[in-house]
N, C-alpha and C. Protein backbone atom coordinates (compact mmCIF):
# COMPACT_ATOMS: atom_id res chain seq x y z
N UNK A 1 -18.72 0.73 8.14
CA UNK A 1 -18.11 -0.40 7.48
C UNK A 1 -16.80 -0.74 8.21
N UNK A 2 -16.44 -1.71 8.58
CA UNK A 2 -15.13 -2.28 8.99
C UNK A 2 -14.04 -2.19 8.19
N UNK A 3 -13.42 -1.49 8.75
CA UNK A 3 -11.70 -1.53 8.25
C UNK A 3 -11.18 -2.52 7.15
N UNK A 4 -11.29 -4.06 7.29
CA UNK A 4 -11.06 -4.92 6.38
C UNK A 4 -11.65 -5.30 5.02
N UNK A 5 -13.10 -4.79 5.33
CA UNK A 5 -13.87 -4.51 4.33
C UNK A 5 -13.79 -3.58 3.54
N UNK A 6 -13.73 -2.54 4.09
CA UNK A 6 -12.96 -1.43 2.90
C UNK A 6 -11.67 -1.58 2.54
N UNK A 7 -10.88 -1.91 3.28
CA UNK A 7 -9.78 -2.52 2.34
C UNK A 7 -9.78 -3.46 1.19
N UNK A 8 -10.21 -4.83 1.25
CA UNK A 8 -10.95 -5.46 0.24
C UNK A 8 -11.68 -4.75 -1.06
N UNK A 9 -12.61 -3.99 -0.56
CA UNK A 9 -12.99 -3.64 -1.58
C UNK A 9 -12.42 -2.07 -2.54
N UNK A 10 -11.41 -1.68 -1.41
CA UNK A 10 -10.60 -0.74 -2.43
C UNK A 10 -9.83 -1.22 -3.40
N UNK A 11 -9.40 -2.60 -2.76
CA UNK A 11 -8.19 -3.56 -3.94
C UNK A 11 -8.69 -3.88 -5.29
N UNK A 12 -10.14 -3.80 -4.78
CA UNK A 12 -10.94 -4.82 -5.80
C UNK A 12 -11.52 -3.59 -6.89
N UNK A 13 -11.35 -2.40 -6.65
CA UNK A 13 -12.00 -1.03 -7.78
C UNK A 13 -11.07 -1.65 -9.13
N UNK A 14 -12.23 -1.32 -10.51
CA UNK A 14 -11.75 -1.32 -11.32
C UNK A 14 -10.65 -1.01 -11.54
N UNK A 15 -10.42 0.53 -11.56
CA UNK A 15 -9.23 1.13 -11.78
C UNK A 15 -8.04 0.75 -11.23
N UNK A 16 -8.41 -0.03 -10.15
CA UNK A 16 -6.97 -0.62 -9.33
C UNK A 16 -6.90 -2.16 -9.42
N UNK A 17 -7.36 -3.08 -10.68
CA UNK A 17 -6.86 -3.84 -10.89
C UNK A 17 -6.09 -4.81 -10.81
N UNK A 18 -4.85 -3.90 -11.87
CA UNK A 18 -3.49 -4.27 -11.60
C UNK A 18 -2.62 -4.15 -10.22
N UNK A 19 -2.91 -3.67 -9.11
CA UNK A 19 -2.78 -4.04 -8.42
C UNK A 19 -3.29 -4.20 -6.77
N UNK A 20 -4.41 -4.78 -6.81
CA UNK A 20 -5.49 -5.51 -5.69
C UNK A 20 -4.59 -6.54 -5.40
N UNK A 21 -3.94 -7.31 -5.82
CA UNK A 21 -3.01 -8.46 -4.97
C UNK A 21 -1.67 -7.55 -3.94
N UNK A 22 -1.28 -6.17 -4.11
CA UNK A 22 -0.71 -5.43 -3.48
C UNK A 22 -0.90 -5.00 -2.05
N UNK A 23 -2.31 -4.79 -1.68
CA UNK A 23 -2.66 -4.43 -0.56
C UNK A 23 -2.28 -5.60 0.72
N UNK A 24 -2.59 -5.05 1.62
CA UNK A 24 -1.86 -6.01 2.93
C UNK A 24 -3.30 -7.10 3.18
N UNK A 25 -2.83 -8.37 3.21
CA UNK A 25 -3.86 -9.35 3.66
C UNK A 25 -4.19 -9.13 4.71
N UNK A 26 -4.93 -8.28 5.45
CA UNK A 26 -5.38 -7.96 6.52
C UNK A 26 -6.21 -9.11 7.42
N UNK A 27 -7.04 -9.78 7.02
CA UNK A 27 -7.64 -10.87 6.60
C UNK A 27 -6.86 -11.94 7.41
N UNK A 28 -6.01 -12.28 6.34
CA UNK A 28 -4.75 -13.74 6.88
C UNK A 28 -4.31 -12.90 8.31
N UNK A 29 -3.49 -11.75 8.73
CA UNK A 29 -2.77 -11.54 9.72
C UNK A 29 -3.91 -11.24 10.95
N UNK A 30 -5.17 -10.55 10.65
CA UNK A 30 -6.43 -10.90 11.76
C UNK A 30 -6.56 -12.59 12.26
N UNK A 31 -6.53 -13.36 11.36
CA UNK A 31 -6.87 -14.60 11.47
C UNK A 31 -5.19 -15.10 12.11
N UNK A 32 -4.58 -15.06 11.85
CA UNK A 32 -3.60 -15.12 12.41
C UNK A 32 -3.45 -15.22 14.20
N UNK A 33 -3.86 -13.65 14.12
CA UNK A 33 -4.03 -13.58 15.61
C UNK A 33 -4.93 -13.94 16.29
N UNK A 34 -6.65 -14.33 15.82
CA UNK A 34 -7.39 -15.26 16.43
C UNK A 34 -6.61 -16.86 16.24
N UNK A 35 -6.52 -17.35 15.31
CA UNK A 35 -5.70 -18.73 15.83
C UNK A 35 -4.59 -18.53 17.41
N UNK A 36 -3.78 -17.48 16.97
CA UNK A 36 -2.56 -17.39 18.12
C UNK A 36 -3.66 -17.22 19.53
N UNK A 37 -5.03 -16.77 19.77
CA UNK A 37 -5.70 -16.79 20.93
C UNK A 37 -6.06 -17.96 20.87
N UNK A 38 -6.95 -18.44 20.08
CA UNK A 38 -7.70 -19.74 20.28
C UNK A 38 -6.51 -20.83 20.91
N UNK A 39 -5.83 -20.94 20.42
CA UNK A 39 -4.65 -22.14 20.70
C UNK A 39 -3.97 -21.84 22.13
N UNK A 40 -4.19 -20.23 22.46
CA UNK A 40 -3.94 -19.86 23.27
C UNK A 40 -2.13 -19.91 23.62
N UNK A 41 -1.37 -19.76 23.28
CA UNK A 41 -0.17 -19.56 22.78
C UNK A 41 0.33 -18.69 23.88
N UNK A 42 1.80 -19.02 24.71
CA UNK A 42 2.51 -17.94 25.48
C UNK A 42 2.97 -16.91 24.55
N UNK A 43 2.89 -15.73 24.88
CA UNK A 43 3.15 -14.98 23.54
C UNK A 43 4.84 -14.41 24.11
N UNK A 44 5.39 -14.25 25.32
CA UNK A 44 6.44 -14.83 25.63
C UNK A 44 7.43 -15.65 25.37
N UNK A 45 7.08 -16.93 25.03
CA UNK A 45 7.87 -17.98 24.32
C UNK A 45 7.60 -17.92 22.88
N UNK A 46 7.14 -17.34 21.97
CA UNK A 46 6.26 -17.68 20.76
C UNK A 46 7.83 -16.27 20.07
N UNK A 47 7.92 -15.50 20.88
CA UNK A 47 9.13 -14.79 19.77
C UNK A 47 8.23 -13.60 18.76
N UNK A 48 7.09 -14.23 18.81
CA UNK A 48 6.79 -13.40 17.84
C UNK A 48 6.83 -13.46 16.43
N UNK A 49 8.23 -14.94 16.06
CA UNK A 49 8.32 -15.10 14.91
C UNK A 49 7.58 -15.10 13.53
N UNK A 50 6.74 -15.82 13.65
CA UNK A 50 5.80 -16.40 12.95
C UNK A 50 4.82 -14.55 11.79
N UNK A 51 4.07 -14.16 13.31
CA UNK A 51 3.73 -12.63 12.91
C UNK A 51 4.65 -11.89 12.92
N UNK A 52 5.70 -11.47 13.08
CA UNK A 52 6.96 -10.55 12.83
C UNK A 52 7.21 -10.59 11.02
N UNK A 53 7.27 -12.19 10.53
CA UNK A 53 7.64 -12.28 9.02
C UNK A 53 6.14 -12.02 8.78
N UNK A 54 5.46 -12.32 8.77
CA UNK A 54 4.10 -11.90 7.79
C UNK A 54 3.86 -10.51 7.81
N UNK A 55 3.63 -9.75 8.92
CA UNK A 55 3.94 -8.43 8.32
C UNK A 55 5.41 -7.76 7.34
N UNK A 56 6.78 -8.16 7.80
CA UNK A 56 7.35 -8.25 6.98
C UNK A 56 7.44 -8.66 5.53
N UNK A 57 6.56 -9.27 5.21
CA UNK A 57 6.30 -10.03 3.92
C UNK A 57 5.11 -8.81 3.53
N UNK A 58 4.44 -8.83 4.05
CA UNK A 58 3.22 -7.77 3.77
C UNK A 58 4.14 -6.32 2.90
N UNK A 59 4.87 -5.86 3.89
CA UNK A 59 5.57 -4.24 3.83
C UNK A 59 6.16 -4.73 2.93
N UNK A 60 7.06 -6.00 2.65
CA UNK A 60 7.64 -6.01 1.52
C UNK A 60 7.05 -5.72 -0.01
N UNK A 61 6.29 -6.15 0.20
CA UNK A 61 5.25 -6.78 -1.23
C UNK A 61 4.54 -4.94 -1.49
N UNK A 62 3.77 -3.98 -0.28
CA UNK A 62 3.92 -2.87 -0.70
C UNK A 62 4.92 -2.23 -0.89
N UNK A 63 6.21 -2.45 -0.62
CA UNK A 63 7.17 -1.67 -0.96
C UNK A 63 7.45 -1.67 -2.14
N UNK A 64 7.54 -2.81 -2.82
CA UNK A 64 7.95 -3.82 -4.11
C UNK A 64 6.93 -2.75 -5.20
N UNK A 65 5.79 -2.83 -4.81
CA UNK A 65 4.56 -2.59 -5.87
C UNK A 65 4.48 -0.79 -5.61
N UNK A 66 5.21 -0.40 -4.16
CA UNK A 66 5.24 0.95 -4.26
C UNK A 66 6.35 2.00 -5.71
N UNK A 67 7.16 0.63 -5.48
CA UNK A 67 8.61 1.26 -6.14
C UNK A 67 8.40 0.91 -7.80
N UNK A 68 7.20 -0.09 -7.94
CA UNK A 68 7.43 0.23 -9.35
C UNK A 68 6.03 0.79 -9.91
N UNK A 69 5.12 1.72 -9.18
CA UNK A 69 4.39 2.39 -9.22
C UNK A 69 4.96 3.75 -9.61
N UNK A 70 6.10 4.17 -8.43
CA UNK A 70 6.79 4.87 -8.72
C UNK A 70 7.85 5.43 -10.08
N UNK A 71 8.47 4.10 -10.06
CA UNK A 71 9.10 3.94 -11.21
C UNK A 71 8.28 4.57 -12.77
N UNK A 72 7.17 4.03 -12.57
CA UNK A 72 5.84 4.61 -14.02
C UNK A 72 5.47 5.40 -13.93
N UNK A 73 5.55 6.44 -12.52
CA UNK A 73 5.44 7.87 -12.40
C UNK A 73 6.54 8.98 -13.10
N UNK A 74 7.88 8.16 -12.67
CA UNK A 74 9.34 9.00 -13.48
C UNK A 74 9.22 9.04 -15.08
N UNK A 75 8.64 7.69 -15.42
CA UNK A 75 8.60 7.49 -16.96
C UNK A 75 7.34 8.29 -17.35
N UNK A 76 6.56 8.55 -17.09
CA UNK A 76 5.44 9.59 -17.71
C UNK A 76 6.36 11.04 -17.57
N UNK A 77 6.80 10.94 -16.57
CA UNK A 77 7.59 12.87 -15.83
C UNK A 77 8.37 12.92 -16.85
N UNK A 78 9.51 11.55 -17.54
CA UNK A 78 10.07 11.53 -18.41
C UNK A 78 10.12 12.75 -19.73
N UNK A 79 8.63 11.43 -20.26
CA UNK A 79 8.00 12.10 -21.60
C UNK A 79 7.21 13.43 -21.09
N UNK A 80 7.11 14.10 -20.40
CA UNK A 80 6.78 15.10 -19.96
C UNK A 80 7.83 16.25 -20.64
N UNK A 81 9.05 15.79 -19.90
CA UNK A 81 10.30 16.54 -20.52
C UNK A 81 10.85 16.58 -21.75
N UNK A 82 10.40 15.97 -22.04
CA UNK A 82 11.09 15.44 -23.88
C UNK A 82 10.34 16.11 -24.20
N UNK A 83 9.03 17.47 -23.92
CA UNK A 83 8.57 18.32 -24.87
C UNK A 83 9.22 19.72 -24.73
N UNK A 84 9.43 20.50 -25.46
CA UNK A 84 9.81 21.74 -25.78
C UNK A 84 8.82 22.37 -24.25
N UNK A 85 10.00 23.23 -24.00
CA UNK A 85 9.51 24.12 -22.60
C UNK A 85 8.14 24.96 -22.76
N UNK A 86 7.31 25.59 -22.08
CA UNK A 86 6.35 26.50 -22.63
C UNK A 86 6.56 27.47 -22.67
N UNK A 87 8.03 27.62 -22.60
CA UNK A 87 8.58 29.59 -23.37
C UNK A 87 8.77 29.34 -24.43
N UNK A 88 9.00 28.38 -25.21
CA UNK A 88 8.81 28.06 -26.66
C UNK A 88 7.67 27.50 -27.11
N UNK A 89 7.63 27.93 -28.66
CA UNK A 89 6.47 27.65 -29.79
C UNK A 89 6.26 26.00 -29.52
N UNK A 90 5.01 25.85 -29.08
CA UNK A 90 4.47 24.68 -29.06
C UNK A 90 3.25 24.55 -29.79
N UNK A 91 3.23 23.40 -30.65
CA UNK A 91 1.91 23.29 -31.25
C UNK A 91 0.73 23.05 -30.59
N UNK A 92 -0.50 23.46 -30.85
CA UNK A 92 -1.50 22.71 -29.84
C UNK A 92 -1.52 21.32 -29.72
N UNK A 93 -1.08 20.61 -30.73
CA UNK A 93 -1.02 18.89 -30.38
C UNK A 93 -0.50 18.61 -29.26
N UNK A 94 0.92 19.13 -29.44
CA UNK A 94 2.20 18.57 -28.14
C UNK A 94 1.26 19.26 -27.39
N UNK A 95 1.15 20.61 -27.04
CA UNK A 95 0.59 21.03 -26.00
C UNK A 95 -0.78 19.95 -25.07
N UNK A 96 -1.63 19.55 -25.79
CA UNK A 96 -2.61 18.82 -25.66
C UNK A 96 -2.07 17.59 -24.82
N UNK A 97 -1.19 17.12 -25.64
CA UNK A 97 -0.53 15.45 -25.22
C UNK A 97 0.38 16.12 -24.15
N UNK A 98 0.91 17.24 -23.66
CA UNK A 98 1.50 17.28 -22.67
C UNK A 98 0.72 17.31 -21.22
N UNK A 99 -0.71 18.02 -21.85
CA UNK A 99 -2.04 18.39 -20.52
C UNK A 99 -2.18 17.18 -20.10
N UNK A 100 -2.64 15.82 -21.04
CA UNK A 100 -3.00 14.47 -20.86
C UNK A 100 -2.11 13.54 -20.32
N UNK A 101 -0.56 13.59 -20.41
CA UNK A 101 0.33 13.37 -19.40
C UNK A 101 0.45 13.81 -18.10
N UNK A 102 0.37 15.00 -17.95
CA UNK A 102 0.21 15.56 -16.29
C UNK A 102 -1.22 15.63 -15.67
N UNK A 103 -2.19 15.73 -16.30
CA UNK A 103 -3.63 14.88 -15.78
C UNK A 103 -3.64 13.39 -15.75
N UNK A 104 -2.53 12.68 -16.71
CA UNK A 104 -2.68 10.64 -16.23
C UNK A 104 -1.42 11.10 -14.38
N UNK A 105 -0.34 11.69 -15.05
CA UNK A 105 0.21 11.91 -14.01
C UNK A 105 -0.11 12.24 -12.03
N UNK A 106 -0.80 12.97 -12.32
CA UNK A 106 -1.31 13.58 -11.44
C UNK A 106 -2.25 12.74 -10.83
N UNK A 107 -2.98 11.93 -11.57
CA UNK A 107 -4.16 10.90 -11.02
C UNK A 107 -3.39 9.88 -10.31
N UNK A 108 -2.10 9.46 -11.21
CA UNK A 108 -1.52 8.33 -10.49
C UNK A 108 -1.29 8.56 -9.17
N UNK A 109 -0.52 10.05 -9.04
CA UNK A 109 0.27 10.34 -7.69
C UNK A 109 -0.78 10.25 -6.85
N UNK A 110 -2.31 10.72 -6.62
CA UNK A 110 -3.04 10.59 -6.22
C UNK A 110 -3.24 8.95 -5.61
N UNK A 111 -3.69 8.31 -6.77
CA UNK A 111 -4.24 6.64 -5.84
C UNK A 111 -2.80 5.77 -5.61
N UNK A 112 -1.76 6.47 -6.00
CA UNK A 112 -0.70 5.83 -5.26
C UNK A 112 -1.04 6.35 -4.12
N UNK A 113 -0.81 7.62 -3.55
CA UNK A 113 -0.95 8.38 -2.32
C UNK A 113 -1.81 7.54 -1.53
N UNK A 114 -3.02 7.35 -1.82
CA UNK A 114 -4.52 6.54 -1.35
C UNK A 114 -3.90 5.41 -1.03
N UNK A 115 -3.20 4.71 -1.88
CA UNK A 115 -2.43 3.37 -1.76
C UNK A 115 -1.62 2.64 -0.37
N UNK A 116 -0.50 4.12 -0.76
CA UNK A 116 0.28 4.30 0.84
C UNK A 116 -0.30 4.78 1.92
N UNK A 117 -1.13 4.92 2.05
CA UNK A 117 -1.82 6.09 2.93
C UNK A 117 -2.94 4.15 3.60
N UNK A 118 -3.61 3.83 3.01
CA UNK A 118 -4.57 3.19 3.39
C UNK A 118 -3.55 1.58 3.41
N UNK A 119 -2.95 1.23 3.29
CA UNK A 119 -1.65 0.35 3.61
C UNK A 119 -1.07 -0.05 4.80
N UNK A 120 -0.85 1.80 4.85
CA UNK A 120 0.00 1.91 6.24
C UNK A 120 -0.77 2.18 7.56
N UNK A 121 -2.52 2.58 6.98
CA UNK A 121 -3.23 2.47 8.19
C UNK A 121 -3.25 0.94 8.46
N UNK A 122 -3.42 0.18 7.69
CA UNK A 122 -3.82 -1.44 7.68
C UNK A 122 -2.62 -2.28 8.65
N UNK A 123 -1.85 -2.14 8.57
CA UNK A 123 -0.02 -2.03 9.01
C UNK A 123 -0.42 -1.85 10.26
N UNK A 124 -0.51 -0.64 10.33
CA UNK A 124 -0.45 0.23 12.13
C UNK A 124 -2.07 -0.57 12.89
N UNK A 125 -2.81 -0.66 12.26
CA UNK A 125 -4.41 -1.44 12.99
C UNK A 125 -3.68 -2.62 13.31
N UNK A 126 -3.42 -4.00 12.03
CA UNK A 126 -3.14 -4.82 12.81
C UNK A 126 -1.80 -5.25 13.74
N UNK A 127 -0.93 -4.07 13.63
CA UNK A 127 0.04 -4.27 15.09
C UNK A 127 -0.95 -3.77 16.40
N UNK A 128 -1.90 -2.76 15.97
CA UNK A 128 -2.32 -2.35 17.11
C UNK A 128 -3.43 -3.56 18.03
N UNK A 129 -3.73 -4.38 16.79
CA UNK A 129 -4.69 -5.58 17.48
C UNK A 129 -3.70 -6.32 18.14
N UNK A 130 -2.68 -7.00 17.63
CA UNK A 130 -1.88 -7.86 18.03
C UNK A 130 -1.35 -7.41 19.21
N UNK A 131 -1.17 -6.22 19.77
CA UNK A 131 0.23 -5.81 20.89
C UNK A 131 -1.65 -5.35 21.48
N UNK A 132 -3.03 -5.60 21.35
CA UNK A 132 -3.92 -5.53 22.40
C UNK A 132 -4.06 -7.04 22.40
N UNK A 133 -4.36 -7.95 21.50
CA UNK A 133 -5.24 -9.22 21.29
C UNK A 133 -3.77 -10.14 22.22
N UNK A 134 -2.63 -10.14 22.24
CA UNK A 134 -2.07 -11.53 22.19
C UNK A 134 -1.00 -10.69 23.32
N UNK A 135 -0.39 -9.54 23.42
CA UNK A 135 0.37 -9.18 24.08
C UNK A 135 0.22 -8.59 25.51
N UNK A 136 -1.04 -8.22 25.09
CA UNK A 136 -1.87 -7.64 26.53
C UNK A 136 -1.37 -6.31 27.15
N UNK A 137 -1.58 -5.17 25.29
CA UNK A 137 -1.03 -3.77 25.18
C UNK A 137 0.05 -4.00 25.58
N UNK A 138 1.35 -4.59 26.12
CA UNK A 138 2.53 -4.74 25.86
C UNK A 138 2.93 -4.12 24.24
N UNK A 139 3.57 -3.29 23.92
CA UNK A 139 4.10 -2.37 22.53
C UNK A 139 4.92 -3.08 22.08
N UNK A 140 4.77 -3.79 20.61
CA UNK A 140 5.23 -4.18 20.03
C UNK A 140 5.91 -3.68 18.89
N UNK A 141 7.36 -3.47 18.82
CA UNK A 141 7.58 -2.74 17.47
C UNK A 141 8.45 -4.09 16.33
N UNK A 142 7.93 -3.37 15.29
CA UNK A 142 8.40 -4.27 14.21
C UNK A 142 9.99 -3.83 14.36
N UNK A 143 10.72 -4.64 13.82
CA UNK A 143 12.03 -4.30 13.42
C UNK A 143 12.32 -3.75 12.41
């Protein structure tokens, strides 16, 4: 399966819902760089501008959705803490509702992980097309 395609359709899993508009448009910035060939473009004079902000916009938008992913990770860790330690008498309830917090917990850290992890491959592929497709392996680093 192609790279873009599994990206797509990881955005698109139930469970990840809320946020499938998060992942990097891989898509738009591929197409991107076939227009910048077709038109055939000095990539010399071109600055780079144009693809420099769209990945920028990209990293932004995961950063944005990283940090308040994160953020709902501290607030579960929160109520985690607000229970009596387990050197003290705990009822089986709390005990129960504390297991079911660090199993939601634990899942999150997980497909966040998956999140960043499959993001930042998407990131690193299409600089790696662009600094082959338009630069002619000339190394391109983001700022």
């Amino acid at each position: 399966m192609k790279f873009g395609k599994s990206l797509r359709r990881e955005a698109g899993l139930k469970w990840n819902e809320r946020y499938g508009d998060y992942y990097v448009e891989y898509k738009l910035l591929k197409q991107h760089i076939k227009n910048k060939l077709d038109k055939k473009l000095d990539a010399a004079k071109s600055k780079h501008s144009y693809f420099e902000t769209l990945l920028l916009l990209q990293l932004s938008k995961i950063d944005n959705c990283t940090k308040t992913r994160m953020k709902a990770l501290q607030n579960v860790l929160q109520k985690c803490r607000s229970y009596p330690s387990k050197d003290e008498n705990m009822d089986p309830a709390s005990r129960e509702e504390v297991l079911k917090l660090v199993k939601n917990c634990k899942r999150r850290m997980v497909r966040l992980s998956a999140f960043v992890k499959l993001n930042s491959t998407a990131l690193r592929k299409i600089a790696k097309k662009y600094d082959k497709k338009v630069l002619g392996n000339v190394k391109y680093r983001i700022p």
